[in-house]
PDB file of N, CA and C in Angstrom:
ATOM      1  N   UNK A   1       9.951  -8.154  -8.449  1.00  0.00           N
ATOM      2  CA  UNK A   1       9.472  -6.778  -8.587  1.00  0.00           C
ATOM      3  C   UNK A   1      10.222  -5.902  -7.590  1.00  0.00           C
ATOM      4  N   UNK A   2      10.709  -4.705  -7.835  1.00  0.00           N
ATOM      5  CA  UNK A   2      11.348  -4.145  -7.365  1.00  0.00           C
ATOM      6  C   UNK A   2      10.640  -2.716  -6.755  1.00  0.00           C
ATOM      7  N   UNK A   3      10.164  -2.284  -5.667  1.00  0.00           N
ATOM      8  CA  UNK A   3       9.908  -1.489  -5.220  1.00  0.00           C
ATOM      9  C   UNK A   3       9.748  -0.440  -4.172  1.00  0.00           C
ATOM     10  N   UNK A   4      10.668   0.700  -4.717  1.00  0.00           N
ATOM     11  CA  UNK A   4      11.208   2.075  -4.144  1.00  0.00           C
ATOM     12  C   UNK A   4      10.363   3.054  -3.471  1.00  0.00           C
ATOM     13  N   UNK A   5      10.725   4.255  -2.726  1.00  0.00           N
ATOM     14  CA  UNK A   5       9.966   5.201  -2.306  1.00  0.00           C
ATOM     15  C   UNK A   5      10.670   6.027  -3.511  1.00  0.00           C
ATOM     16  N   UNK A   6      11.841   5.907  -3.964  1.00  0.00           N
ATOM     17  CA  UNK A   6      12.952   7.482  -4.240  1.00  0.00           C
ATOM     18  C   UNK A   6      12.238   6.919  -5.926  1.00  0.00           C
ATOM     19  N   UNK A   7      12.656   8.505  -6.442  1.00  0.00           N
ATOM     20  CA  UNK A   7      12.179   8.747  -7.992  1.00  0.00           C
ATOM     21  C   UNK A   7      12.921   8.072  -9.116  1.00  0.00           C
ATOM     22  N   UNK A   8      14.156   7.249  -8.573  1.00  0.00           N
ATOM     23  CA  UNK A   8      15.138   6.672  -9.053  1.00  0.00           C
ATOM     24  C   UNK A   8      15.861   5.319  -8.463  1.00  0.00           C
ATOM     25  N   UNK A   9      16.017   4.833  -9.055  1.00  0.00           N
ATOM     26  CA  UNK A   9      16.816   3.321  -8.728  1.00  0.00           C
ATOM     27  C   UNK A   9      18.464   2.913  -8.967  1.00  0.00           C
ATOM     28  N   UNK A  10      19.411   3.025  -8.026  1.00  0.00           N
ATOM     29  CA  UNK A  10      20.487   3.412  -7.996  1.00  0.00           C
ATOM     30  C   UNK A  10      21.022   2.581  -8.494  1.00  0.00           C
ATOM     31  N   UNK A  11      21.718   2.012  -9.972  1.00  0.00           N
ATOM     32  CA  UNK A  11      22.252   1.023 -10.342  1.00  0.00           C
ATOM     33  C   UNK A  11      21.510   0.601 -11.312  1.00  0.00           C
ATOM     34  N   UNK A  12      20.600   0.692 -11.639  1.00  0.00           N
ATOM     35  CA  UNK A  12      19.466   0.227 -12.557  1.00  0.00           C
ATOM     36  C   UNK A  12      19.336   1.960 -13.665  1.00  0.00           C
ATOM     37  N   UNK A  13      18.527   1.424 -14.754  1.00  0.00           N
ATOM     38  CA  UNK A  13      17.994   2.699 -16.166  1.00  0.00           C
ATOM     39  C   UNK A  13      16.949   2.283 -16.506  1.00  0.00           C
ATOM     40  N   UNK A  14      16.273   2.745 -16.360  1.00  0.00           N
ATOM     41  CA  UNK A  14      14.827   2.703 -16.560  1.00  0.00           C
ATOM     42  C   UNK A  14      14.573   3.149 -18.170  1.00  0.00           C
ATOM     43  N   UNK A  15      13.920   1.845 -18.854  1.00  0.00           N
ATOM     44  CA  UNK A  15      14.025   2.176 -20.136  1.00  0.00           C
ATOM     45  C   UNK A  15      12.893   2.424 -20.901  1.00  0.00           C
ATOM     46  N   UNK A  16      11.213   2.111 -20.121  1.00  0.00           N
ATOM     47  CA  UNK A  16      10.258   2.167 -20.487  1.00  0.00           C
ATOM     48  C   UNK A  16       9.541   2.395 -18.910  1.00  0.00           C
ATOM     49  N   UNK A  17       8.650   3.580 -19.318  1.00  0.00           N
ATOM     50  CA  UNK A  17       8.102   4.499 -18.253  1.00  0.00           C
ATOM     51  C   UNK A  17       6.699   3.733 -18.375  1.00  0.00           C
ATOM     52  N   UNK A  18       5.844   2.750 -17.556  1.00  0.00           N
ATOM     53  CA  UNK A  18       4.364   2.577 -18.215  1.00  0.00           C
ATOM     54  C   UNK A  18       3.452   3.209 -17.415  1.00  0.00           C
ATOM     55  N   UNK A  19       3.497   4.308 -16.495  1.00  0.00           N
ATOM     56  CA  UNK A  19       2.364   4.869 -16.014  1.00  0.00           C
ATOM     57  C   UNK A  19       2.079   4.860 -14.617  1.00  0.00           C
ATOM     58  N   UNK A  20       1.193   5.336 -14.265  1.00  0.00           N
ATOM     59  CA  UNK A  20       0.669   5.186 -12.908  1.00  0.00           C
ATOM     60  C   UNK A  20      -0.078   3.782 -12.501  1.00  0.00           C
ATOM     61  N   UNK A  21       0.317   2.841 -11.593  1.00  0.00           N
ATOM     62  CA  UNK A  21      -0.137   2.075 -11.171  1.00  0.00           C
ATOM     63  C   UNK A  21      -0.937   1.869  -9.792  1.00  0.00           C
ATOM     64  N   UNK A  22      -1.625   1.234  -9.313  1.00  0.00           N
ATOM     65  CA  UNK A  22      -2.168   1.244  -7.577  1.00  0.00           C
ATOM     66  C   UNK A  22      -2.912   0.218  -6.967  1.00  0.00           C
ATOM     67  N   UNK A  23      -2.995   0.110  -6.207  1.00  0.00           N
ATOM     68  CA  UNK A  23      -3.934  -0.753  -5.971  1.00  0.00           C
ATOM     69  C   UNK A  23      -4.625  -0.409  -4.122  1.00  0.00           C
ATOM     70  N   UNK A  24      -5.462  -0.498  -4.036  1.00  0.00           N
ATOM     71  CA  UNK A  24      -6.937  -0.157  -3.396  1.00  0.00           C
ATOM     72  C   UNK A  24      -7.454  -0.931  -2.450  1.00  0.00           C
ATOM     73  N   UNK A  25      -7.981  -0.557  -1.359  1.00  0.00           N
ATOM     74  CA  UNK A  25      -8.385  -1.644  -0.772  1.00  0.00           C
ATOM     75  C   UNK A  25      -9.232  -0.619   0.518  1.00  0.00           C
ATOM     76  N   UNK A  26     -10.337  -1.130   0.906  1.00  0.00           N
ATOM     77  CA  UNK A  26     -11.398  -0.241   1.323  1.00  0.00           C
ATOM     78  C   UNK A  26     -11.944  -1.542   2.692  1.00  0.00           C
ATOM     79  N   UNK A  27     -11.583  -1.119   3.993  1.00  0.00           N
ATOM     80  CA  UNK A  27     -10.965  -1.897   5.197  1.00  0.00           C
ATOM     81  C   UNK A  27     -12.349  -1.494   6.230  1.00  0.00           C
ATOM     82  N   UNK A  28     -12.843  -2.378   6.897  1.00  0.00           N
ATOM     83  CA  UNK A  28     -13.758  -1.464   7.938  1.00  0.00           C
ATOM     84  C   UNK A  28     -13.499  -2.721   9.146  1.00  0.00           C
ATOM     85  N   UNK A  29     -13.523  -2.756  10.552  1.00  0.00           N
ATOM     86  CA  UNK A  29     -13.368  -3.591  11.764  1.00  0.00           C
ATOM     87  C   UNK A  29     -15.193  -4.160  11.975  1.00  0.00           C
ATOM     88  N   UNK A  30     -15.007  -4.970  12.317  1.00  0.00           N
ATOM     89  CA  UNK A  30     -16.359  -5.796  12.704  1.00  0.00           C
ATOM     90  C   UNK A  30     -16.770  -4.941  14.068  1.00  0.00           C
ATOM     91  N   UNK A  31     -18.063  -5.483  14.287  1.00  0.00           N
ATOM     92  CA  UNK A  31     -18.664  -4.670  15.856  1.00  0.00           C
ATOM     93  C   UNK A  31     -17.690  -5.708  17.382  1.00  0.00           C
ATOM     94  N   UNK A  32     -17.874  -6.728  16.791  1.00  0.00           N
ATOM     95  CA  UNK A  32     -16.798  -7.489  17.669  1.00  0.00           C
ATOM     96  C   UNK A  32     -15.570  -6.672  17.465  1.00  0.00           C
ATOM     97  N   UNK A  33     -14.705  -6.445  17.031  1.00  0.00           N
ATOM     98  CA  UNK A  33     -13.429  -5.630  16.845  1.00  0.00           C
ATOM     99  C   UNK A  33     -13.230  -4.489  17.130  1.00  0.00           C
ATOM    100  N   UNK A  34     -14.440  -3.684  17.142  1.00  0.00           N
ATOM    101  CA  UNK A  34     -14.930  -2.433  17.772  1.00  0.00           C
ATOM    102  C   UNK A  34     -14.625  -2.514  19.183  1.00  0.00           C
ATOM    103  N   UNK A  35     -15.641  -3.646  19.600  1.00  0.00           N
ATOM    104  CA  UNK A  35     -15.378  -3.977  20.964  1.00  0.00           C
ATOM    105  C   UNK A  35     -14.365  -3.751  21.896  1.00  0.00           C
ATOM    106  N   UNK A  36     -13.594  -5.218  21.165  1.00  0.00           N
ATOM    107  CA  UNK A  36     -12.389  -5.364  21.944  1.00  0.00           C
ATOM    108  C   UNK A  36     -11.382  -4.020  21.880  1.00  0.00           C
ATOM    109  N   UNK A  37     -11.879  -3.390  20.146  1.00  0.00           N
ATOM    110  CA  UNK A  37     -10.504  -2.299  20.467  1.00  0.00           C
ATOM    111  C   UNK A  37     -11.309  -1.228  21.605  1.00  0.00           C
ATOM    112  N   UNK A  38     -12.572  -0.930  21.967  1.00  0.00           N
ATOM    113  CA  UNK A  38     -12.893  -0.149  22.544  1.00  0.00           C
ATOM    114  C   UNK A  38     -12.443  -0.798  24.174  1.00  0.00           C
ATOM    115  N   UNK A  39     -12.218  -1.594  24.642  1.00  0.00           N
ATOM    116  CA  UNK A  39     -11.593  -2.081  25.908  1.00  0.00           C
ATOM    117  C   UNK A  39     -10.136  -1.658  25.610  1.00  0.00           C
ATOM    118  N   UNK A  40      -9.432  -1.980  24.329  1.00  0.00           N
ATOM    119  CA  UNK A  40      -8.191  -1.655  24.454  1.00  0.00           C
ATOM    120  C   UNK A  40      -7.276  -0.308  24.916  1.00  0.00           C
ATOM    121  N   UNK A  41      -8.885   0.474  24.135  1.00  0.00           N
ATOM    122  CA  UNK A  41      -8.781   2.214  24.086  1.00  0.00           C
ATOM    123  C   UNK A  41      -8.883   2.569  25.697  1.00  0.00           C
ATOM    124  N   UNK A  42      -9.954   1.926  26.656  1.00  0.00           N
ATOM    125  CA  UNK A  42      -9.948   2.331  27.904  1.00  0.00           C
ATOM    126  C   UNK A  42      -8.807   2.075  28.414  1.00  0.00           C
ATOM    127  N   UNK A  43      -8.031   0.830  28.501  1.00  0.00           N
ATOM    128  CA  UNK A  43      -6.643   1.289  28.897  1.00  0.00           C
ATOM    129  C   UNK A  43      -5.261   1.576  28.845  1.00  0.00           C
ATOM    130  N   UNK A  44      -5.449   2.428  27.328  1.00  0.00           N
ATOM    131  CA  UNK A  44      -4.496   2.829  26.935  1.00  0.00           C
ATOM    132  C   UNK A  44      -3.278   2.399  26.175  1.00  0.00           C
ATOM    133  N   UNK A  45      -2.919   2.766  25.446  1.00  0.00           N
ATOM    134  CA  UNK A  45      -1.519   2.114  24.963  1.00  0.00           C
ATOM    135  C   UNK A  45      -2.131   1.827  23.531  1.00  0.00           C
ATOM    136  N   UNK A  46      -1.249   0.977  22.623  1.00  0.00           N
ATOM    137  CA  UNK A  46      -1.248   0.522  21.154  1.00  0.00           C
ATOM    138  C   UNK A  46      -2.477  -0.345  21.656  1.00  0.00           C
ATOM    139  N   UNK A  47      -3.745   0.317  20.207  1.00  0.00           N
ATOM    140  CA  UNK A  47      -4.556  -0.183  19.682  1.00  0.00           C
ATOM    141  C   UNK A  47      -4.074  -1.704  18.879  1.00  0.00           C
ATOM    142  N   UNK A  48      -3.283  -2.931  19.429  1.00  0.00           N
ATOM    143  CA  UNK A  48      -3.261  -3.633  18.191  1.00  0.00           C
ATOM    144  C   UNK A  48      -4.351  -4.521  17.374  1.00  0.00           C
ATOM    145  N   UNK A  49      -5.196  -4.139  17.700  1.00  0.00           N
ATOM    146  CA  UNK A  49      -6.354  -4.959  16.884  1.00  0.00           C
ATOM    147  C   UNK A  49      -6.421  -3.509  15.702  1.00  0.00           C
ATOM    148  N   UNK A  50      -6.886  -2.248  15.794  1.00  0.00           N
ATOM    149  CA  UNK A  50      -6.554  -1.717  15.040  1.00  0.00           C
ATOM    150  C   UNK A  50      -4.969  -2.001  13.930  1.00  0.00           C
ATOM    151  N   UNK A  51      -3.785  -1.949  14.900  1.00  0.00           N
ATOM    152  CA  UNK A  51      -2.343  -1.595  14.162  1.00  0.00           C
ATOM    153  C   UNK A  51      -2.928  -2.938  13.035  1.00  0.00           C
ATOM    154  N   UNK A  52      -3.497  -3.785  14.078  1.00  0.00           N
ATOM    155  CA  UNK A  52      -3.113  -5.321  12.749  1.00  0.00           C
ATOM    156  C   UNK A  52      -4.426  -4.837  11.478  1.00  0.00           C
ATOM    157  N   UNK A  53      -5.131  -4.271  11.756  1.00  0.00           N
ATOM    158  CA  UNK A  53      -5.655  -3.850  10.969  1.00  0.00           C
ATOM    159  C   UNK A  53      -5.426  -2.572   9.606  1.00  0.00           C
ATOM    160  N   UNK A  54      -4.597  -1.899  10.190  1.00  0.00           N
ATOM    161  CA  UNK A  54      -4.238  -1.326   9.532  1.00  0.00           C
ATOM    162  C   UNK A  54      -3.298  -1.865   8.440  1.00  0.00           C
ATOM    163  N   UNK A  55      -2.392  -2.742   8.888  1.00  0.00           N
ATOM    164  CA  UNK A  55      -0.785  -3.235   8.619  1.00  0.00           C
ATOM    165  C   UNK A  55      -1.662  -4.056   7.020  1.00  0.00           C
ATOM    166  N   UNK A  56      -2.530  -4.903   7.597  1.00  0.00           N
ATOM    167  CA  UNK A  56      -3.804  -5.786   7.347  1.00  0.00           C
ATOM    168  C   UNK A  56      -3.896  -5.194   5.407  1.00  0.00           C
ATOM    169  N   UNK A  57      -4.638  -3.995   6.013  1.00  0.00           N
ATOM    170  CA  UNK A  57      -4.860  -2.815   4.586  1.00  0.00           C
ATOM    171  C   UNK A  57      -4.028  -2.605   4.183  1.00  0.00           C
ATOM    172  N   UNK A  58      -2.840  -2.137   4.835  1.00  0.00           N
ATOM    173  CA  UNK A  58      -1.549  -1.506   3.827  1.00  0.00           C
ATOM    174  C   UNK A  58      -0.823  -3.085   2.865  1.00  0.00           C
ATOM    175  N   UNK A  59      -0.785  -4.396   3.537  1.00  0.00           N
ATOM    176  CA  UNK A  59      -0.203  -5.001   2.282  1.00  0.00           C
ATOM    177  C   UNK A  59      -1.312  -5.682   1.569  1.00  0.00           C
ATOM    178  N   UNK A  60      -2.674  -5.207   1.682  1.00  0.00           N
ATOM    179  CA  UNK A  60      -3.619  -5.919   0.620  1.00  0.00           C
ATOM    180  C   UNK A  60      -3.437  -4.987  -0.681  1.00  0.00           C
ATOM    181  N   UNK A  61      -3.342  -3.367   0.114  1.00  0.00           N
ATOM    182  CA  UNK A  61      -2.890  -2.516  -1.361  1.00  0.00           C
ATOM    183  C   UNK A  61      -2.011  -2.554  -1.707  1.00  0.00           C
ATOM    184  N   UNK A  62      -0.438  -3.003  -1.055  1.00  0.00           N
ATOM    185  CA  UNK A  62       0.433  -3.168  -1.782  1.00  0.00           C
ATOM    186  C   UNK A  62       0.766  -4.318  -2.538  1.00  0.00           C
ATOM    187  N   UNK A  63      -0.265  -5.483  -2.373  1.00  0.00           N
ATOM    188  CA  UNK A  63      -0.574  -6.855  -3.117  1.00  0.00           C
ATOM    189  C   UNK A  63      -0.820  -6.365  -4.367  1.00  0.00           C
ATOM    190  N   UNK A  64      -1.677  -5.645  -4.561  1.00  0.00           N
ATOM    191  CA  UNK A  64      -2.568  -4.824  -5.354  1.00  0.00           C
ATOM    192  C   UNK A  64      -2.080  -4.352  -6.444  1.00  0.00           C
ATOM    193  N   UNK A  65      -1.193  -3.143  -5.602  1.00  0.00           N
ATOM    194  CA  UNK A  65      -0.174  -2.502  -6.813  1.00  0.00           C
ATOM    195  C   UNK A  65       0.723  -2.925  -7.584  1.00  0.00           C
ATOM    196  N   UNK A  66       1.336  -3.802  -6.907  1.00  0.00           N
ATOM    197  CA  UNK A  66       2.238  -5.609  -7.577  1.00  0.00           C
ATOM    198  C   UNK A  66       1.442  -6.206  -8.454  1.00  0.00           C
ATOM    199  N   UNK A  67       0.449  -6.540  -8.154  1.00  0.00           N
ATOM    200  CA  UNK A  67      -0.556  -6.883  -9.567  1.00  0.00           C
ATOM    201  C   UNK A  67      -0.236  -6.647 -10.356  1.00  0.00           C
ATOM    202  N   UNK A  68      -1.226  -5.074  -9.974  1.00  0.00           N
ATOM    203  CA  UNK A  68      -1.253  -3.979 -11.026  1.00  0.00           C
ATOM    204  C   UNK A  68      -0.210  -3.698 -12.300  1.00  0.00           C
ATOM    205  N   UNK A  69       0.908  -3.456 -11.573  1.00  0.00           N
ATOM    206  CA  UNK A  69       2.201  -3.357 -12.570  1.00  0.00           C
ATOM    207  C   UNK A  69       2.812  -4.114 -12.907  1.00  0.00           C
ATOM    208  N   UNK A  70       2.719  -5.409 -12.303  1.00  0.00           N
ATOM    209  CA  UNK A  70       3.266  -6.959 -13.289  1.00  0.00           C
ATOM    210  C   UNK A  70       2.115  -6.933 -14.829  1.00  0.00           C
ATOM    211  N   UNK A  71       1.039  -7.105 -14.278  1.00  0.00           N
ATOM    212  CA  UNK A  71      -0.233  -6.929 -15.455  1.00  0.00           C
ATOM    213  C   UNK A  71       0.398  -6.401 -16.674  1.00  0.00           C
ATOM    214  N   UNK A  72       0.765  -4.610 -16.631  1.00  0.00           N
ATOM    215  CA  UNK A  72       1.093  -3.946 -17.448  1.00  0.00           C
ATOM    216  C   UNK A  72       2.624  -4.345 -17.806  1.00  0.00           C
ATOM    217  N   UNK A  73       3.431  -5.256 -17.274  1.00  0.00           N
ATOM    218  CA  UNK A  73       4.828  -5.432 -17.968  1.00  0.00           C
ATOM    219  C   UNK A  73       6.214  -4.983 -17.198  1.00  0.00           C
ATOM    220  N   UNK A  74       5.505  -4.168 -15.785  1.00  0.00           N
ATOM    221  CA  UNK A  74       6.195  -3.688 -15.317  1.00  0.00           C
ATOM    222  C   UNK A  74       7.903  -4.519 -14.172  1.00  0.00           C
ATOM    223  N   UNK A  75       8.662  -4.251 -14.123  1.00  0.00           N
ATOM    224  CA  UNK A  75       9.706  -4.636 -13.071  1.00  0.00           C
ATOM    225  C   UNK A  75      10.012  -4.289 -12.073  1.00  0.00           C
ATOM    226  N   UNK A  76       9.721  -2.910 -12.137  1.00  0.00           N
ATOM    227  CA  UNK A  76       9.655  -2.227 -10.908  1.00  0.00           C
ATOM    228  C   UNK A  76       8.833  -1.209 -10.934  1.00  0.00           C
ATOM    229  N   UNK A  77       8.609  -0.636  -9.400  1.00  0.00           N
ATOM    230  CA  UNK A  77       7.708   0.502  -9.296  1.00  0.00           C
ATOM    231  C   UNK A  77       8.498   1.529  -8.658  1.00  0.00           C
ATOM    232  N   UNK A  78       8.461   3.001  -9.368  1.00  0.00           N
ATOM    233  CA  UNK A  78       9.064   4.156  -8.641  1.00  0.00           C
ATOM    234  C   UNK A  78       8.133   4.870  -7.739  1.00  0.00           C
ATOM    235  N   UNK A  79       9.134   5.768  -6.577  1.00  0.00           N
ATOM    236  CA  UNK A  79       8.286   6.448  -5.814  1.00  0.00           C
ATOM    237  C   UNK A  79       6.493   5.828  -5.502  1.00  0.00           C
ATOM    238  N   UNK A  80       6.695   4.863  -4.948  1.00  0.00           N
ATOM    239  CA  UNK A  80       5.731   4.383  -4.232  1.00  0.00           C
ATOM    240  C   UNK A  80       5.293   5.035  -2.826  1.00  0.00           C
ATOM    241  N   UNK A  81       3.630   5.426  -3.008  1.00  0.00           N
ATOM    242  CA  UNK A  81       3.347   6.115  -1.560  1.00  0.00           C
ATOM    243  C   UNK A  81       2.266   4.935  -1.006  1.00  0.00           C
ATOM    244  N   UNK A  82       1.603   5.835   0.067  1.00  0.00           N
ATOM    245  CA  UNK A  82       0.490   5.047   0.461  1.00  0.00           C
ATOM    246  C   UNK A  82      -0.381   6.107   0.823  1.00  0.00           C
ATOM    247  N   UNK A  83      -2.056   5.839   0.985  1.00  0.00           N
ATOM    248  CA  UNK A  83      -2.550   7.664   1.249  1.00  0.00           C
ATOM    249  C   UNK A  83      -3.964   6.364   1.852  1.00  0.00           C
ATOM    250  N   UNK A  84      -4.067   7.015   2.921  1.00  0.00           N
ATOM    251  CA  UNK A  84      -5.556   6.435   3.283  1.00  0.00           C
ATOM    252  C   UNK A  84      -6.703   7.827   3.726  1.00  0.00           C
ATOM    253  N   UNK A  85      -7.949   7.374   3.707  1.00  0.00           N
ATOM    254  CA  UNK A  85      -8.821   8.411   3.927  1.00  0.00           C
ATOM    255  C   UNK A  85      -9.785   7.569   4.664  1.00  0.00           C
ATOM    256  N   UNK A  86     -11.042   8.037   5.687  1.00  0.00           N
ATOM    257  CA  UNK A  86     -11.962   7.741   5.881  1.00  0.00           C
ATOM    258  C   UNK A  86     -13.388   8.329   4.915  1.00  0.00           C
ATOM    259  N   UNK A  87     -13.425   7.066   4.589  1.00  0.00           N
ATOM    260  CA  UNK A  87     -14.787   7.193   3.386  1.00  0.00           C
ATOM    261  C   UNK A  87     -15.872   7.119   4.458  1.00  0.00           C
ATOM    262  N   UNK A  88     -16.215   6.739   5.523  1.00  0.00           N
ATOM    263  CA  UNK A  88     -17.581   6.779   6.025  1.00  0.00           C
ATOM    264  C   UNK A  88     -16.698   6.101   7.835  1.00  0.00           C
ATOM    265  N   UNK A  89     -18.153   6.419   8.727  1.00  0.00           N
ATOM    266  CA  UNK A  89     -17.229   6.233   9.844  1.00  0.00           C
ATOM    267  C   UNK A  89     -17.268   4.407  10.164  1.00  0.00           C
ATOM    268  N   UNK A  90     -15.894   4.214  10.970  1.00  0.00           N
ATOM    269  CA  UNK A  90     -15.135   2.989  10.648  1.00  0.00           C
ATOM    270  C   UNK A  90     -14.832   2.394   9.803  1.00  0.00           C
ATOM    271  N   UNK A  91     -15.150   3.309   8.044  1.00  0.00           N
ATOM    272  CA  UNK A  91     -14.859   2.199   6.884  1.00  0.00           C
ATOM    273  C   UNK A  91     -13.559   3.743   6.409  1.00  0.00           C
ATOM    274  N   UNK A  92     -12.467   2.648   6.047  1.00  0.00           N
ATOM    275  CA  UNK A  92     -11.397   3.432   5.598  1.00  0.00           C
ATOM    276  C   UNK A  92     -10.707   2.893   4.285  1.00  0.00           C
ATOM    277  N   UNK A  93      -9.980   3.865   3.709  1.00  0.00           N
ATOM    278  CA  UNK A  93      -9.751   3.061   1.631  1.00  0.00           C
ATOM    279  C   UNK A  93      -8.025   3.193   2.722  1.00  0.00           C
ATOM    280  N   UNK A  94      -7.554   1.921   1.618  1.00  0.00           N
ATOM    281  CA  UNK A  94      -6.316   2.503   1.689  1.00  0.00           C
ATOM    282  C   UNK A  94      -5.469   2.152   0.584  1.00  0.00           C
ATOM    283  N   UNK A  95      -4.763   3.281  -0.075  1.00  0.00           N
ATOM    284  CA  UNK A  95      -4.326   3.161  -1.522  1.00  0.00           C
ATOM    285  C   UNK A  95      -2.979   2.884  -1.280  1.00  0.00           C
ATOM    286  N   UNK A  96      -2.334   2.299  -2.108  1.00  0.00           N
ATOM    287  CA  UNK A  96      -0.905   1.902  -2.426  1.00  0.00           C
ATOM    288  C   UNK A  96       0.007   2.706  -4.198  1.00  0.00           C
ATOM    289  N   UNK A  97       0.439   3.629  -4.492  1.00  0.00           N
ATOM    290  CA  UNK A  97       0.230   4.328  -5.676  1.00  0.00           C
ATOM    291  C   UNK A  97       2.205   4.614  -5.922  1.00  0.00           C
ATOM    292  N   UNK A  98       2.250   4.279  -7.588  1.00  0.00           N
ATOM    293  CA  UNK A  98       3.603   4.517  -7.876  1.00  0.00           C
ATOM    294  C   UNK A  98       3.480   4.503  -9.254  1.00  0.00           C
ATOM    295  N   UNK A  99       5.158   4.948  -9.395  1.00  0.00           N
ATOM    296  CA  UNK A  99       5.143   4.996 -11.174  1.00  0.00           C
ATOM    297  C   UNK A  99       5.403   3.838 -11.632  1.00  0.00           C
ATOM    298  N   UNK A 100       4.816   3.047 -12.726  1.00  0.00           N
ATOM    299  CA  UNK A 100       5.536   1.609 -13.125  1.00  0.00           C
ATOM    300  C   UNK A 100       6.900   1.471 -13.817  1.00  0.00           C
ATOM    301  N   UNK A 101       7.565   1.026 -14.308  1.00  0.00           N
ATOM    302  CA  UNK A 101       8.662   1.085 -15.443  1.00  0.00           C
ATOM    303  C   UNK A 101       9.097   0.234 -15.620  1.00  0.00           C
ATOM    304  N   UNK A 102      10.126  -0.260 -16.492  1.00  0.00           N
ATOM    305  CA  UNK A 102      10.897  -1.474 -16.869  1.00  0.00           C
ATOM    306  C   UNK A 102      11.980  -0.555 -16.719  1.00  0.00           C
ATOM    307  N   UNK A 103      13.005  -1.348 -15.941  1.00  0.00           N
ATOM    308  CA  UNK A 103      14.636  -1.015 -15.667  1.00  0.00           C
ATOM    309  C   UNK A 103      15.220  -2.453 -16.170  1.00  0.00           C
ATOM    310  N   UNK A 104      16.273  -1.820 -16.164  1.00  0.00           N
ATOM    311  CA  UNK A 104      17.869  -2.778 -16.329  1.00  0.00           C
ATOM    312  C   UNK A 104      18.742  -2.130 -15.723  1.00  0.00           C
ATOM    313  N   UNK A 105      19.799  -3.406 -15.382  1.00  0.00           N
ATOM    314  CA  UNK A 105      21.167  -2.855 -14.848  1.00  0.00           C
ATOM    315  C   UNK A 105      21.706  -1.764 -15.325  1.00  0.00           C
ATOM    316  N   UNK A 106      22.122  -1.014 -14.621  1.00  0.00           N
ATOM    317  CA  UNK A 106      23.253   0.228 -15.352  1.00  0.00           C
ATOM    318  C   UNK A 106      24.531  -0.099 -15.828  1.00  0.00           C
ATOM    319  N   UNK A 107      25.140  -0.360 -17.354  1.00  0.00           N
ATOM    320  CA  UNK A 107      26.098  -0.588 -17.654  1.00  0.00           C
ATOM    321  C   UNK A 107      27.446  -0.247 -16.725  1.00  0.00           C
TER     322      UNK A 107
END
């Protein structure tokens, strides 16, 4: 599976467009994890119990979106983003979102 940020794939023709694909994933830290990141926060520097948490979310949705667009037939995915929000406090979504398509080599 092949997947881009750019609207296009340099070398490849995209011959069938199948849609919007994504995949989802809705992340919250334990009270233990709270903890420790709240010691981490007193002295400063990279949260990594958060970063790994985050990193954590971003490839469960991008597991996701790979699914997603193999499912439908897809080879690759264009312009792939990522968009997270806080849905409630310490629980956060985090989406993985692109166009699907079938490419081939460019003659």
């Amino acid at each position: 599976m092949l997947v881009v940020t750019t609207n296009d794939l340099p070398g490849y023709r995209v011959v069938k467009h199948l849609g919007v694909v994504r995949g989802l994933t809705v992340r919250s830290r334990s009270i233990v994890g709270n903890i420790g990141a709240a010691i981490q926060i007193f002295f400063g520097g990279n949260i990594t119990l958060y970063t790994k948490l985050a990193e954590q979310a971003r490839q469960e949705a991008f597991d996701e979106l790979i699914a997603h667009a193999e499912a439908i037939g897809a080879n690759a995915v264009l312009a792939m983003r990522y968009d997270a929000n806080e849905i409630a406090a310490a629980v956060t979504e985090v989406l993985a979102y692109g166009t699907a398509v079938v490419v081939e080599p460019a003659p």
